[in-house]
C-alpha atoms as a PDB file:
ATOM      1  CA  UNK A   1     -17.799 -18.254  -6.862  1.00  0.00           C
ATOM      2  CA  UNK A   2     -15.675 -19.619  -4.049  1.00  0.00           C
ATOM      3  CA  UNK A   3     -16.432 -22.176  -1.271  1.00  0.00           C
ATOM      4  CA  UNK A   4     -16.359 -22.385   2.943  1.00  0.00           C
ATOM      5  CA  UNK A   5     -17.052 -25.773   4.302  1.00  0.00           C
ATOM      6  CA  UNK A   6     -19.073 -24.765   7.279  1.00  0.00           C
ATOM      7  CA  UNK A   7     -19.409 -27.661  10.384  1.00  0.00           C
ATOM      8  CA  UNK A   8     -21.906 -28.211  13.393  1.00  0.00           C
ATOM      9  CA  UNK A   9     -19.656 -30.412  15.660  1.00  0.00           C
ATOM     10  CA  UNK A  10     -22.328 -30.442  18.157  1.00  0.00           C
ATOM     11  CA  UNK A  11     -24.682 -32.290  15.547  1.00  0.00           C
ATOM     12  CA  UNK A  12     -21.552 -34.315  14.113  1.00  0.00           C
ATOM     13  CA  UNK A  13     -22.973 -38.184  13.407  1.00  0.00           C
ATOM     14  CA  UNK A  14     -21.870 -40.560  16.370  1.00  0.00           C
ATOM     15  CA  UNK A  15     -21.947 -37.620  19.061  1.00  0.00           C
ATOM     16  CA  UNK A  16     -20.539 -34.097  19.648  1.00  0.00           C
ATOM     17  CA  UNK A  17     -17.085 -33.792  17.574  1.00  0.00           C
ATOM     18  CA  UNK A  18     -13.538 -33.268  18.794  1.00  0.00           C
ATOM     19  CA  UNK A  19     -10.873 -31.213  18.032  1.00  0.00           C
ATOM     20  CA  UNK A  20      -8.619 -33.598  16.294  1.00  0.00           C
ATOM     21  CA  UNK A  21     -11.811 -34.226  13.650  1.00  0.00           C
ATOM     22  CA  UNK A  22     -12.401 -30.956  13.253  1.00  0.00           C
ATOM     23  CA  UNK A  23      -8.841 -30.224  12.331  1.00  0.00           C
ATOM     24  CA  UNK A  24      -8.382 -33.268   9.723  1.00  0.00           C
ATOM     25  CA  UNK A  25     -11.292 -31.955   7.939  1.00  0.00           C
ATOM     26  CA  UNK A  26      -9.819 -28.398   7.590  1.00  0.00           C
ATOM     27  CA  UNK A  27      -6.547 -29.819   6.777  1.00  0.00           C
ATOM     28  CA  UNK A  28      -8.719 -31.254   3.946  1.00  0.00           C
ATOM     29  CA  UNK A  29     -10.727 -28.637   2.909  1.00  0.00           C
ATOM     30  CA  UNK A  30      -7.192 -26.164   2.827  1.00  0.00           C
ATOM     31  CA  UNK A  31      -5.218 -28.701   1.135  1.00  0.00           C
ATOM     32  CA  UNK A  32      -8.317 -29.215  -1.920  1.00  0.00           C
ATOM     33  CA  UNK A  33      -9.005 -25.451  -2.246  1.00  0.00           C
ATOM     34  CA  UNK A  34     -11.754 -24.215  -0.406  1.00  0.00           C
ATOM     35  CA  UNK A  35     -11.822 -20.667   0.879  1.00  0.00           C
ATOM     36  CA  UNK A  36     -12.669 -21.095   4.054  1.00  0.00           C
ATOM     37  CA  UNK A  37     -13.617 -23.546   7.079  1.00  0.00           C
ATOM     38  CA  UNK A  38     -16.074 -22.391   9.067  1.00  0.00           C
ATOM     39  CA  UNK A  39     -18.321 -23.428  12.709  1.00  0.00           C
ATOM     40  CA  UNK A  40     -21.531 -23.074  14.209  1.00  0.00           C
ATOM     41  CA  UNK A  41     -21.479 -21.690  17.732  1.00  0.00           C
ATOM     42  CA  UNK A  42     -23.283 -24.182  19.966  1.00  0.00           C
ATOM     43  CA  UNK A  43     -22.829 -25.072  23.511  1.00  0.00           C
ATOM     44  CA  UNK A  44     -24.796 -29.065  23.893  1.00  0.00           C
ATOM     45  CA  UNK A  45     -26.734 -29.923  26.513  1.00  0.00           C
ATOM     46  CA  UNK A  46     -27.334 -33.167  27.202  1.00  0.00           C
ATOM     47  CA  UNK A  47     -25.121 -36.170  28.773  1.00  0.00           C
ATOM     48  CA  UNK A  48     -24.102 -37.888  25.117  1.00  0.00           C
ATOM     49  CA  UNK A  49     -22.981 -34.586  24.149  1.00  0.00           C
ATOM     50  CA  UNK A  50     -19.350 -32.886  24.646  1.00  0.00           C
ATOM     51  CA  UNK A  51     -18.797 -29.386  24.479  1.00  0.00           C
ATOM     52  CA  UNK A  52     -16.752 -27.568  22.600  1.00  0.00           C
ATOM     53  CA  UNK A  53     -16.391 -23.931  22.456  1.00  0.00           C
ATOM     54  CA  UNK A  54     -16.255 -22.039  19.056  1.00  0.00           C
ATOM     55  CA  UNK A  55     -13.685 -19.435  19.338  1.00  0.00           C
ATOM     56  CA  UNK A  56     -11.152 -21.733  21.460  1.00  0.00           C
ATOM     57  CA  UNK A  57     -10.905 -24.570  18.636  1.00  0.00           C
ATOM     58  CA  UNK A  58     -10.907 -21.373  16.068  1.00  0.00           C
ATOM     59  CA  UNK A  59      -7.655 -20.664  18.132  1.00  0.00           C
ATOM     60  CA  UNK A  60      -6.358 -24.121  17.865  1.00  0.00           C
ATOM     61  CA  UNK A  61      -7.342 -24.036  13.857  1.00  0.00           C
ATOM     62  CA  UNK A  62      -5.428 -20.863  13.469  1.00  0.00           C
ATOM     63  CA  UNK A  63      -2.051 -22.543  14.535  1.00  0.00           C
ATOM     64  CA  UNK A  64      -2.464 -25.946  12.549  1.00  0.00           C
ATOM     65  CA  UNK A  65      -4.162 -24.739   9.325  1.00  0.00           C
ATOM     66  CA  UNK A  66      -1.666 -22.144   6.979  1.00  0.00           C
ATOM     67  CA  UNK A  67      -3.917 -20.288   4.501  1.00  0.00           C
ATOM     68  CA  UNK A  68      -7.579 -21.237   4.626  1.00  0.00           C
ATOM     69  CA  UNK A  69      -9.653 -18.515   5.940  1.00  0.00           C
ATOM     70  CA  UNK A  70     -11.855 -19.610   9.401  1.00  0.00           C
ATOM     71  CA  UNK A  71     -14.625 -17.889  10.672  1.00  0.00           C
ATOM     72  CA  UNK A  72     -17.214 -18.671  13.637  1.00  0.00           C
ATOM     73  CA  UNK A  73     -20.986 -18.911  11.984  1.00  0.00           C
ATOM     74  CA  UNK A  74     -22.412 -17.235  13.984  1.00  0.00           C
ATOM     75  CA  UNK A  75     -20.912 -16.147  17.212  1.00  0.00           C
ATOM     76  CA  UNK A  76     -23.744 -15.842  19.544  1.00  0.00           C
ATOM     77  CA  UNK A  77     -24.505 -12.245  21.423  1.00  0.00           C
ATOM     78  CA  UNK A  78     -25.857 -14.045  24.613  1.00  0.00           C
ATOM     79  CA  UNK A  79     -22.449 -15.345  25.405  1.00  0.00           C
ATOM     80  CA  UNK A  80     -20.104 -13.093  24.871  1.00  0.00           C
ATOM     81  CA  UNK A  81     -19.817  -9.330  25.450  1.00  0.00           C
ATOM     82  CA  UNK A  82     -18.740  -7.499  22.262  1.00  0.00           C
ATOM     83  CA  UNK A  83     -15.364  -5.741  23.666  1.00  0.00           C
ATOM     84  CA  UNK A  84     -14.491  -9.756  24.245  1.00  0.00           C
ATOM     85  CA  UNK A  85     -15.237 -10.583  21.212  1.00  0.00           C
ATOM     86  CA  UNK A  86     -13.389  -8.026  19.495  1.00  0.00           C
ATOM     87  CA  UNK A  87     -10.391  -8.417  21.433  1.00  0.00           C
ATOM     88  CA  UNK A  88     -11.037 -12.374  20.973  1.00  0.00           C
ATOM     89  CA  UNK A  89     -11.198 -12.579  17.132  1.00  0.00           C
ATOM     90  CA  UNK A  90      -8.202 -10.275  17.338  1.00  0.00           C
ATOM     91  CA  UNK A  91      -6.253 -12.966  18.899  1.00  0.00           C
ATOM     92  CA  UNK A  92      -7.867 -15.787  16.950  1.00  0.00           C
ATOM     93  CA  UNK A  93      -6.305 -14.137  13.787  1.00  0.00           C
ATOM     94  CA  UNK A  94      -3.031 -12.559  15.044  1.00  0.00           C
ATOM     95  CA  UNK A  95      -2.510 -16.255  15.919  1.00  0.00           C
ATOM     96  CA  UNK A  96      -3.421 -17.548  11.790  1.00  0.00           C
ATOM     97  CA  UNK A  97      -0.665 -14.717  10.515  1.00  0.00           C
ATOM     98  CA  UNK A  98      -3.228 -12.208  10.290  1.00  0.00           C
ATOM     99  CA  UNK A  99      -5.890 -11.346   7.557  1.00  0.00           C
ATOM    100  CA  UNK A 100      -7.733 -15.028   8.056  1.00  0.00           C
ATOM    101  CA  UNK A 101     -10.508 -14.706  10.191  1.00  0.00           C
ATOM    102  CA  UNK A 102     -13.885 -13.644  10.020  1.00  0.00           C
ATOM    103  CA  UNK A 103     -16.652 -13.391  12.160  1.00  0.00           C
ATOM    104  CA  UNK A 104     -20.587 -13.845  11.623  1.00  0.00           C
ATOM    105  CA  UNK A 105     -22.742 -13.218  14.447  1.00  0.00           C
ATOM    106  CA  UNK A 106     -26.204 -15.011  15.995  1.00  0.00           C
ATOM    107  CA  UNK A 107     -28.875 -13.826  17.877  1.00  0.00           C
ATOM    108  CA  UNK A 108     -29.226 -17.233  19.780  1.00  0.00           C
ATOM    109  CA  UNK A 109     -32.351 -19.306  19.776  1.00  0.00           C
ATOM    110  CA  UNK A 110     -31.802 -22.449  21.883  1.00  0.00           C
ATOM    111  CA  UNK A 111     -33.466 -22.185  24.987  1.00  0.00           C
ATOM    112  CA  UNK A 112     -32.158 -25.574  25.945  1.00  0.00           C
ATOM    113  CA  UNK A 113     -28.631 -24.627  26.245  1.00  0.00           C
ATOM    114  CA  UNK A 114     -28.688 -21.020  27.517  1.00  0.00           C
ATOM    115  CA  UNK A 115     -30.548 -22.841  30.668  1.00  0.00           C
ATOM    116  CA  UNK A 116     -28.156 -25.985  30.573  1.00  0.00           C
ATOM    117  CA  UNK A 117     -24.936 -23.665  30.740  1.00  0.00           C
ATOM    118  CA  UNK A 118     -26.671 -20.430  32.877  1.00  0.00           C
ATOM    119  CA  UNK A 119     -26.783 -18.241  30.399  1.00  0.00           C
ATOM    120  CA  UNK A 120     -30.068 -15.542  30.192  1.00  0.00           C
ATOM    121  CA  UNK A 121     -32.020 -15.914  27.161  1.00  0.00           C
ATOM    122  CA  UNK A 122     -34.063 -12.843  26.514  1.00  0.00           C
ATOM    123  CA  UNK A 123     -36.517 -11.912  24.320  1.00  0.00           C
ATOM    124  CA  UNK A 124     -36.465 -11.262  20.365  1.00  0.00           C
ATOM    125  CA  UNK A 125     -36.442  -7.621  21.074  1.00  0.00           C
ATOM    126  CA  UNK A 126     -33.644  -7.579  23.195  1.00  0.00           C
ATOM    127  CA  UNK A 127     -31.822  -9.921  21.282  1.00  0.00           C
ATOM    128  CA  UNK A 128     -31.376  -7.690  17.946  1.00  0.00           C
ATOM    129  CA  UNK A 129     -30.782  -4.394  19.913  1.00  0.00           C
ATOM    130  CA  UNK A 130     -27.821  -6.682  21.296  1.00  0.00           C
ATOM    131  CA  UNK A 131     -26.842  -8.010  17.840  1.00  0.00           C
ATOM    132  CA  UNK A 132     -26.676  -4.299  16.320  1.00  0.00           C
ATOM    133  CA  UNK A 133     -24.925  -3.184  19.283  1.00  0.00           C
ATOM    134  CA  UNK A 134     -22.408  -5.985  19.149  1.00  0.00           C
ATOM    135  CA  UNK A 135     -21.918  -5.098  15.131  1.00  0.00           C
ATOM    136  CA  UNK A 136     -21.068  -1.348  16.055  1.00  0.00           C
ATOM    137  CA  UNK A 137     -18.423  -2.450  18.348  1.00  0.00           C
ATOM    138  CA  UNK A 138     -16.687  -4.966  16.543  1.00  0.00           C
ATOM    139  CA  UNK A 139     -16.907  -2.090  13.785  1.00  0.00           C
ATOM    140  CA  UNK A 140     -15.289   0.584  15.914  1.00  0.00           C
ATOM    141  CA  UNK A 141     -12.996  -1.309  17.791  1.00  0.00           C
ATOM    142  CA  UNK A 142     -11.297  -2.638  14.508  1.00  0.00           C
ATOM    143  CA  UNK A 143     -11.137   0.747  12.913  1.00  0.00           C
ATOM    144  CA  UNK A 144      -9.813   3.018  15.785  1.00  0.00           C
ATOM    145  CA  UNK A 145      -5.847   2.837  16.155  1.00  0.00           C
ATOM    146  CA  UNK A 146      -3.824   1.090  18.634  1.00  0.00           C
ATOM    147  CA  UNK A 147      -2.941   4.649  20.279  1.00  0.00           C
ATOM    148  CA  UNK A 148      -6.095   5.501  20.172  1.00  0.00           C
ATOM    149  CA  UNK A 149      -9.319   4.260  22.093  1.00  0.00           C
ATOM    150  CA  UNK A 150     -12.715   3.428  21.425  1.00  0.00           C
ATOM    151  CA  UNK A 151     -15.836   4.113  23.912  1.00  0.00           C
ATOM    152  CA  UNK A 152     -19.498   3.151  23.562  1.00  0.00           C
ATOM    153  CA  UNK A 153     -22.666   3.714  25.280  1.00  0.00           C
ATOM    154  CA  UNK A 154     -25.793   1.480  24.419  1.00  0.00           C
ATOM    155  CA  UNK A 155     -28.826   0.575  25.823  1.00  0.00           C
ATOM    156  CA  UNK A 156     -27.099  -3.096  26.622  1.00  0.00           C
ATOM    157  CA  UNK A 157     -23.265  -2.666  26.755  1.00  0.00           C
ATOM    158  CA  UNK A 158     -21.209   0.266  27.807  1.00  0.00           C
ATOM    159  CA  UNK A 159     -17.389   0.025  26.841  1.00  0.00           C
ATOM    160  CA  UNK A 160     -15.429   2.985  28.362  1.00  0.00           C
ATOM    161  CA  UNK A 161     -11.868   3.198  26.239  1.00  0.00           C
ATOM    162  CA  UNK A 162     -10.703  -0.332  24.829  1.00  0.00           C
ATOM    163  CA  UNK A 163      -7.363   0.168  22.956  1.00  0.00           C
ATOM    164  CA  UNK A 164      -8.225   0.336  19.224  1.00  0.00           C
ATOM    165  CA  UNK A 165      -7.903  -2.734  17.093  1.00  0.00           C
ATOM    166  CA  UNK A 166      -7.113  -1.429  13.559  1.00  0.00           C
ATOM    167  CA  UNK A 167      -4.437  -3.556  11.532  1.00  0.00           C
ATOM    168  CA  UNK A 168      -6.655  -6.379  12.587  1.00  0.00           C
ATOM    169  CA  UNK A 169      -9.292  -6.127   9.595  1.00  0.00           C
ATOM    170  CA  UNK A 170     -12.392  -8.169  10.806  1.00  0.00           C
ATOM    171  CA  UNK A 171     -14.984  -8.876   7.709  1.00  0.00           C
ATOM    172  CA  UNK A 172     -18.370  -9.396   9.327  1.00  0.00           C
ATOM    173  CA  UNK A 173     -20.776 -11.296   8.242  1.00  0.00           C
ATOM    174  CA  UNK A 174     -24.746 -11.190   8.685  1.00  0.00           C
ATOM    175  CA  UNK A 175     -26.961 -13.272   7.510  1.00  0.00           C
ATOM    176  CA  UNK A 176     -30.858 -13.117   6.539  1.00  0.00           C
ATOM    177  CA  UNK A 177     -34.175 -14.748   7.112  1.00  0.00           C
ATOM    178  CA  UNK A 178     -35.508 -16.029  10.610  1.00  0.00           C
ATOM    179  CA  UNK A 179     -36.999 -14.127  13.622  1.00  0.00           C
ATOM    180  CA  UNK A 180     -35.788 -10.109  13.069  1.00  0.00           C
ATOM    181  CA  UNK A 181     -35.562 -10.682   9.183  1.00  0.00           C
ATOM    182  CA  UNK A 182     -36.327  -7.285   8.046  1.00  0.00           C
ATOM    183  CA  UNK A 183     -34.407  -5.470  10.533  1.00  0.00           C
ATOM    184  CA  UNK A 184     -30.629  -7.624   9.960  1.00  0.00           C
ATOM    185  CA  UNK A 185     -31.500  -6.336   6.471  1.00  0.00           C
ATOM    186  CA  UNK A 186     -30.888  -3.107   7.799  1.00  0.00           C
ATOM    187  CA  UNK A 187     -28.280  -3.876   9.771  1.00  0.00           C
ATOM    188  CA  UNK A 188     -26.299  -5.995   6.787  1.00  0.00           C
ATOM    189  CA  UNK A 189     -26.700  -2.944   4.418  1.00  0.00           C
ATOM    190  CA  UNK A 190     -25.120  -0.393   7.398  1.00  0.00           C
ATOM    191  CA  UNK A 191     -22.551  -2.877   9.154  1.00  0.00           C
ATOM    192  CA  UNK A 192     -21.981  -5.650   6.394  1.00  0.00           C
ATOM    193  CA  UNK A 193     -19.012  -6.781   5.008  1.00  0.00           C
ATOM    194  CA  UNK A 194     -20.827 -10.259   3.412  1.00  0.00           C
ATOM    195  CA  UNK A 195     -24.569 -10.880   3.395  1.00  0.00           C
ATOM    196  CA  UNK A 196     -25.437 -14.588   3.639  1.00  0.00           C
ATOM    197  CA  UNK A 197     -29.022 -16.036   3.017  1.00  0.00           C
ATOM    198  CA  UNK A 198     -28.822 -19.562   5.133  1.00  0.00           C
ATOM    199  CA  UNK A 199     -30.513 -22.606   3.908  1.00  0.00           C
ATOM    200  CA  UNK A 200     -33.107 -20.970   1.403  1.00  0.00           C
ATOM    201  CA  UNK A 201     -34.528 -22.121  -2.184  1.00  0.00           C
ATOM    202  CA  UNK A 202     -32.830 -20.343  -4.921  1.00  0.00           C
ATOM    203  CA  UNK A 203     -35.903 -18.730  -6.199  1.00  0.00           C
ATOM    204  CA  UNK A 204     -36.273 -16.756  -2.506  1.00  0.00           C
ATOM    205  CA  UNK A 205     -32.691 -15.857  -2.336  1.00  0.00           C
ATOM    206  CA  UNK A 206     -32.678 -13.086  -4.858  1.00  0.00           C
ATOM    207  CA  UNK A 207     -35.624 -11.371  -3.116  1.00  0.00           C
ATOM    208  CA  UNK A 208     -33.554 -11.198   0.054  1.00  0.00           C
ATOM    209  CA  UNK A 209     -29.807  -9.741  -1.803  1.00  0.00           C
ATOM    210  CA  UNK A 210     -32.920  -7.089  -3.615  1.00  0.00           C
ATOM    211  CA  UNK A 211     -33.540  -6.223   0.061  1.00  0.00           C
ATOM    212  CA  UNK A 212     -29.898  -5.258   1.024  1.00  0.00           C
ATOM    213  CA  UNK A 213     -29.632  -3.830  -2.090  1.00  0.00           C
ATOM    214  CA  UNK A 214     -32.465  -1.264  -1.465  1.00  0.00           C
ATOM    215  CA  UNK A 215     -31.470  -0.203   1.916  1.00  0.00           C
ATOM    216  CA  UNK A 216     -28.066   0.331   0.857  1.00  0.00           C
ATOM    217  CA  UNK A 217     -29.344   2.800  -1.781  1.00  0.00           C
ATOM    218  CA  UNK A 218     -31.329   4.550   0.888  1.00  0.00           C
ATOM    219  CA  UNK A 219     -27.937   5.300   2.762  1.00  0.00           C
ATOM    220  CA  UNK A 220     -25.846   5.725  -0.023  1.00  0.00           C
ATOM    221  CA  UNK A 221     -24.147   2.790   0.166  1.00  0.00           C
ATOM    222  CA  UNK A 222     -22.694   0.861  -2.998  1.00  0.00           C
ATOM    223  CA  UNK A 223     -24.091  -3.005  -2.830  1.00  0.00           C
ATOM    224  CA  UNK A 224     -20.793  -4.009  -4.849  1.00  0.00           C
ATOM    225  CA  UNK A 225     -19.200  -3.016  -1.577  1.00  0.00           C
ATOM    226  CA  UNK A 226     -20.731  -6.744  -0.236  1.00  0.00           C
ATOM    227  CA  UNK A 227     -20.417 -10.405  -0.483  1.00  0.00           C
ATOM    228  CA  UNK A 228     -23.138 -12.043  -1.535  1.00  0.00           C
ATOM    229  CA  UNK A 229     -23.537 -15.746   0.193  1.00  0.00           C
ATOM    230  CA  UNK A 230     -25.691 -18.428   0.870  1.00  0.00           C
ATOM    231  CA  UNK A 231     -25.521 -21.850   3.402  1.00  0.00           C
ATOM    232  CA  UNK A 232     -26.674 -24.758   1.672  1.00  0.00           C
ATOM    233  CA  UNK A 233     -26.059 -28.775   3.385  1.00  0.00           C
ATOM    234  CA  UNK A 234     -24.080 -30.580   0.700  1.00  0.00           C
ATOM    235  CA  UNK A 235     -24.958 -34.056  -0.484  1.00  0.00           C
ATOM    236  CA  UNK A 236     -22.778 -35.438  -3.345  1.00  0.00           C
ATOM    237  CA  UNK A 237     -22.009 -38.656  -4.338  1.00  0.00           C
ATOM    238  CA  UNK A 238     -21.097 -41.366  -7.280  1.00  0.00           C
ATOM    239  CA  UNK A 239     -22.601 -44.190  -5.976  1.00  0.00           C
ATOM    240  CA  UNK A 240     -26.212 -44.882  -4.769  1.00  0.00           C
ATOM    241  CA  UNK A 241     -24.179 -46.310  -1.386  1.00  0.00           C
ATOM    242  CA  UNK A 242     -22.522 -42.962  -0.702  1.00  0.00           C
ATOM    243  CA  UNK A 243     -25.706 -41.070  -1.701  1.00  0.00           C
ATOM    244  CA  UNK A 244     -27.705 -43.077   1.059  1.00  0.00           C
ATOM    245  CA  UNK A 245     -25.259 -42.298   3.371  1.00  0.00           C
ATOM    246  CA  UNK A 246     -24.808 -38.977   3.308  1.00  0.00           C
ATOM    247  CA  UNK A 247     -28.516 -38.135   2.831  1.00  0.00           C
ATOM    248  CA  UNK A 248     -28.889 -39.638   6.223  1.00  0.00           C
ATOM    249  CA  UNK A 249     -25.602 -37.640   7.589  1.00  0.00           C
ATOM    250  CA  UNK A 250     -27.207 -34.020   6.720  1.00  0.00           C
ATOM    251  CA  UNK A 251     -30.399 -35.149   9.272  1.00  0.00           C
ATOM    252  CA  UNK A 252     -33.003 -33.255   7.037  1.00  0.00           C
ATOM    253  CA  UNK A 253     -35.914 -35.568   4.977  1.00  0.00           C
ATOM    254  CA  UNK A 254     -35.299 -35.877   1.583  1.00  0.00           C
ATOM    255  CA  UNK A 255     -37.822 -32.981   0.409  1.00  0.00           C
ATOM    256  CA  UNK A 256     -36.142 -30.690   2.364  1.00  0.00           C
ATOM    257  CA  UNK A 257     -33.065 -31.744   1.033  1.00  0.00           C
ATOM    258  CA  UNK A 258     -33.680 -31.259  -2.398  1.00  0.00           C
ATOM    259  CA  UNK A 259     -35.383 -27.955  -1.825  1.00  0.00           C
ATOM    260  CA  UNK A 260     -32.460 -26.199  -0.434  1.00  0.00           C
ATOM    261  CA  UNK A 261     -29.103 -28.606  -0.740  1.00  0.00           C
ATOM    262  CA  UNK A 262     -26.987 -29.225  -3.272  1.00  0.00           C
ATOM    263  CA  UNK A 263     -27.530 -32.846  -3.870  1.00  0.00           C
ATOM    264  CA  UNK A 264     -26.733 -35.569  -6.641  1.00  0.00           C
ATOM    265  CA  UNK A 265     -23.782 -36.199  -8.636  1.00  0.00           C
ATOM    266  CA  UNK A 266     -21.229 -33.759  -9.292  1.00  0.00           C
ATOM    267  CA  UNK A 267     -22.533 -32.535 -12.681  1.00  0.00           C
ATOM    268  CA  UNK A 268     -25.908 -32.211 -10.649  1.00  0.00           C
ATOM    269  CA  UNK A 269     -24.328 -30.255  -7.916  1.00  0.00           C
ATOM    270  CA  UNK A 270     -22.543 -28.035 -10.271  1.00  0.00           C
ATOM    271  CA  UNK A 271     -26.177 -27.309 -12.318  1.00  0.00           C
ATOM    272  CA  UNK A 272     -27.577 -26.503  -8.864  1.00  0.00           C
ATOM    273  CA  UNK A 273     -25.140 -23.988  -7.873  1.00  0.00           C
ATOM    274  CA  UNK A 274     -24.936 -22.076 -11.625  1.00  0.00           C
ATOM    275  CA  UNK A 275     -28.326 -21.324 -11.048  1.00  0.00           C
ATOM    276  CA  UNK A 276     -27.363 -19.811  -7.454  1.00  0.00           C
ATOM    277  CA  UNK A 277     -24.532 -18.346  -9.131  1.00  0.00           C
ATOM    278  CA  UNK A 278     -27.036 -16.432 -11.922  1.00  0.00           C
ATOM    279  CA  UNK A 279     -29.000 -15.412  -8.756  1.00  0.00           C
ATOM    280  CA  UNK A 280     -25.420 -13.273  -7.809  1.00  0.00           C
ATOM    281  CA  UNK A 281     -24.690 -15.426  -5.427  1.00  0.00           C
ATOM    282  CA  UNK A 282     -20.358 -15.426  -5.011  1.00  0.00           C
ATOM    283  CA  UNK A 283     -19.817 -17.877  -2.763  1.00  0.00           C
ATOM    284  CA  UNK A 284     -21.485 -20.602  -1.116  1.00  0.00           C
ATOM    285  CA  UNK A 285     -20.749 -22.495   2.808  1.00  0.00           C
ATOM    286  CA  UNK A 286     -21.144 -25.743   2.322  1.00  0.00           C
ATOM    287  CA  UNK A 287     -22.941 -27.306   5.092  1.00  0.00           C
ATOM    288  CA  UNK A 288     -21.426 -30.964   6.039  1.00  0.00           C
ATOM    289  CA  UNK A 289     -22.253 -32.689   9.483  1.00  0.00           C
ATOM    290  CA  UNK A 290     -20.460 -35.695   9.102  1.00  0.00           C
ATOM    291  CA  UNK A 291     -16.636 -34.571   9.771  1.00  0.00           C
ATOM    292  CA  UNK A 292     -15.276 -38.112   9.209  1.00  0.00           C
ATOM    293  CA  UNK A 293     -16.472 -37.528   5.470  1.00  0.00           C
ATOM    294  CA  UNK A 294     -13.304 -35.975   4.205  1.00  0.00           C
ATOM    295  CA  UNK A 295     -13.902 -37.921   0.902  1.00  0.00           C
ATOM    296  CA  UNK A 296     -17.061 -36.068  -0.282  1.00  0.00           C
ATOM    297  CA  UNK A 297     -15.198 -32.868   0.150  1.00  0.00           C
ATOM    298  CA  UNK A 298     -12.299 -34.221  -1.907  1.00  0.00           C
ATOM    299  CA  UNK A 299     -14.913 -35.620  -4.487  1.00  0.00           C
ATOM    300  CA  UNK A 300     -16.169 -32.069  -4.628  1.00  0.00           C
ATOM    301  CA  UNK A 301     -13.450 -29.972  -4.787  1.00  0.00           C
ATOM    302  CA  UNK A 302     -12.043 -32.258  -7.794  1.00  0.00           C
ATOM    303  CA  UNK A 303     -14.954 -32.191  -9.771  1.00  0.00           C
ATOM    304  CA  UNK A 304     -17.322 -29.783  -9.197  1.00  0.00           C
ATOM    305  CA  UNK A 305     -14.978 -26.957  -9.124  1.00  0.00           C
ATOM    306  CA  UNK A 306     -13.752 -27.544 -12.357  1.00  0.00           C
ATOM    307  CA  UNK A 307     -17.091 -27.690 -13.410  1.00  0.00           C
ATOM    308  CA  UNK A 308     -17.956 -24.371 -12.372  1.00  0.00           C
ATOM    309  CA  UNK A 309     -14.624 -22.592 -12.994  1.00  0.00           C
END
């Protein structure tokens, strides 16, 4: 089992987060061990609330970090067309020496900021024919050659001959549950390269993997070809001081928090995620809001991980 911290700097404590916090806490999270540093995708609305866009500080992260792996969680389809993208993430990891990024992908939800920042919104339907669209492009792009070129014609984007991609390999990453459940099952076991149930009780995630698992079978895909991976908000502490702190940090109430986090000491956090880990779960994103708490990532990767390994 390894472990991605994975950051919302638009829901950072104290308002929207800077670069320079960002950075520190993948500095961090390289220097202790972790596998990977990861963001959300989220353009703020609101006056108390700066914005900050995903794949730009991935860039800047790609430069200052030297072996972590960084990924966006998930890049959004409503604001960016796929050829971008492709072409984007490209960059993002030429820039990181190659072989570091990763990309997950979102459907979009917040009607609040597509209107703040004039960007359409449409309907569920629309949405997932323009999230299996944007997987088959990403896909094709990074496998044609750079002499060659790859062309596509959807129902939502038509890409006429961008210079192929491959020597850039781009793991993607879907994830489960929410609106369109039962069809990004589909699309995980056909496009996949990780399959990531977010924020779910342990006893519900092994229903979802069984999913994956049973449309891969019906295309003749091997499962073992996938990650397996959850998102869970991570609460650990020694002392009842840092508990009530960070509790308050991950914004949820304390029954959702103990439903789905991994919460408690370290010897509690490590029992939590065996069980995940017995469920086939191989690694886990760590969700962690406050970016200023470098500590409890420390206190993790020191403990817990010896625990476990």
């Amino acid at each position: 089992m390894d472990f991605r911290v994975l950051t919302e700097p638009h829901l950072a404590p104290g308002g929207a987060a800077g670069y320079d916090r960002l950075l520190r806490l993948a500095l961090a999270a390289e220097a202790t061990g972790y596998d990977g540093f990861f963001r959300t995708d989220h353009y703020p609305a609101g006056r108390d609330a700066r914005p900050s866009d995903a794949w730009t500080t991935l860039a800047a992260l790609a430069r200052d970090t030297r072996t972590i792996r960084l990924g966006v969680m998930g890049s959004t389809v409503t604001f960016r067309e796929p050829g971008v993208l492709a072409v984007t993430a490209a960059d993002v990891d030429a820039l990181a020496g190659g072989g570091r990024v990763e990309v997950a992908l979102s459907m979009g939800w917040s009607e609040a900021e597509h209107t703040a920042y004039g960007i359409p919104l449409p309907g569920t339907p629309v949405r997932l024919a323009m999230y299996e669209e944007q997987l088959r492009v990403l896909r094709g792009v990074h496998a044609t050659a750079p002499a060659e070129s790859f062309s596509f014609a959807g129902n939502h984007y038509r890409i006429a001959g961008i210079p192929g991609l491959a020597g850039h390999p781009l793991p993607l990453i879907v994830g489960g549950g929410g609106i369109g459940a039962d069809t990004k099952v589909a699309l995980a076991a056909r496009y996949a390269d990780e399959f990531n149930v977010p924020y779910t009780a342990a006893k519900e995630v092994r229903a979802e993997y069984d999913k994956v698992i049973e449309k891969c079978n019906e295309i003749n895909r091997d499962p073992e070809e996938l990650r397996w991976s959850v998102s869970l908000p991570l609460c650990c502490g020694t002392t009842q001081q840092d508990m009530r702190r960070r509790r308050a940090a991950t914004g949820r109430s304390p029954d959702e928090l103990a439903r789905i986090g991994v919460v408690g000491t370290p010897r509690q956090c490590a029992d939590t995620l065996s069980t995940f880990a017995e469920l086939g779960v191989d690694r886990v994103y760590l969700q962690i809001l406050d970016l200023d708490d470098v500590d409890q990532i420390e206190l993790f990767a020191s403990t817990v991980f010896g625990l476990l390994n």
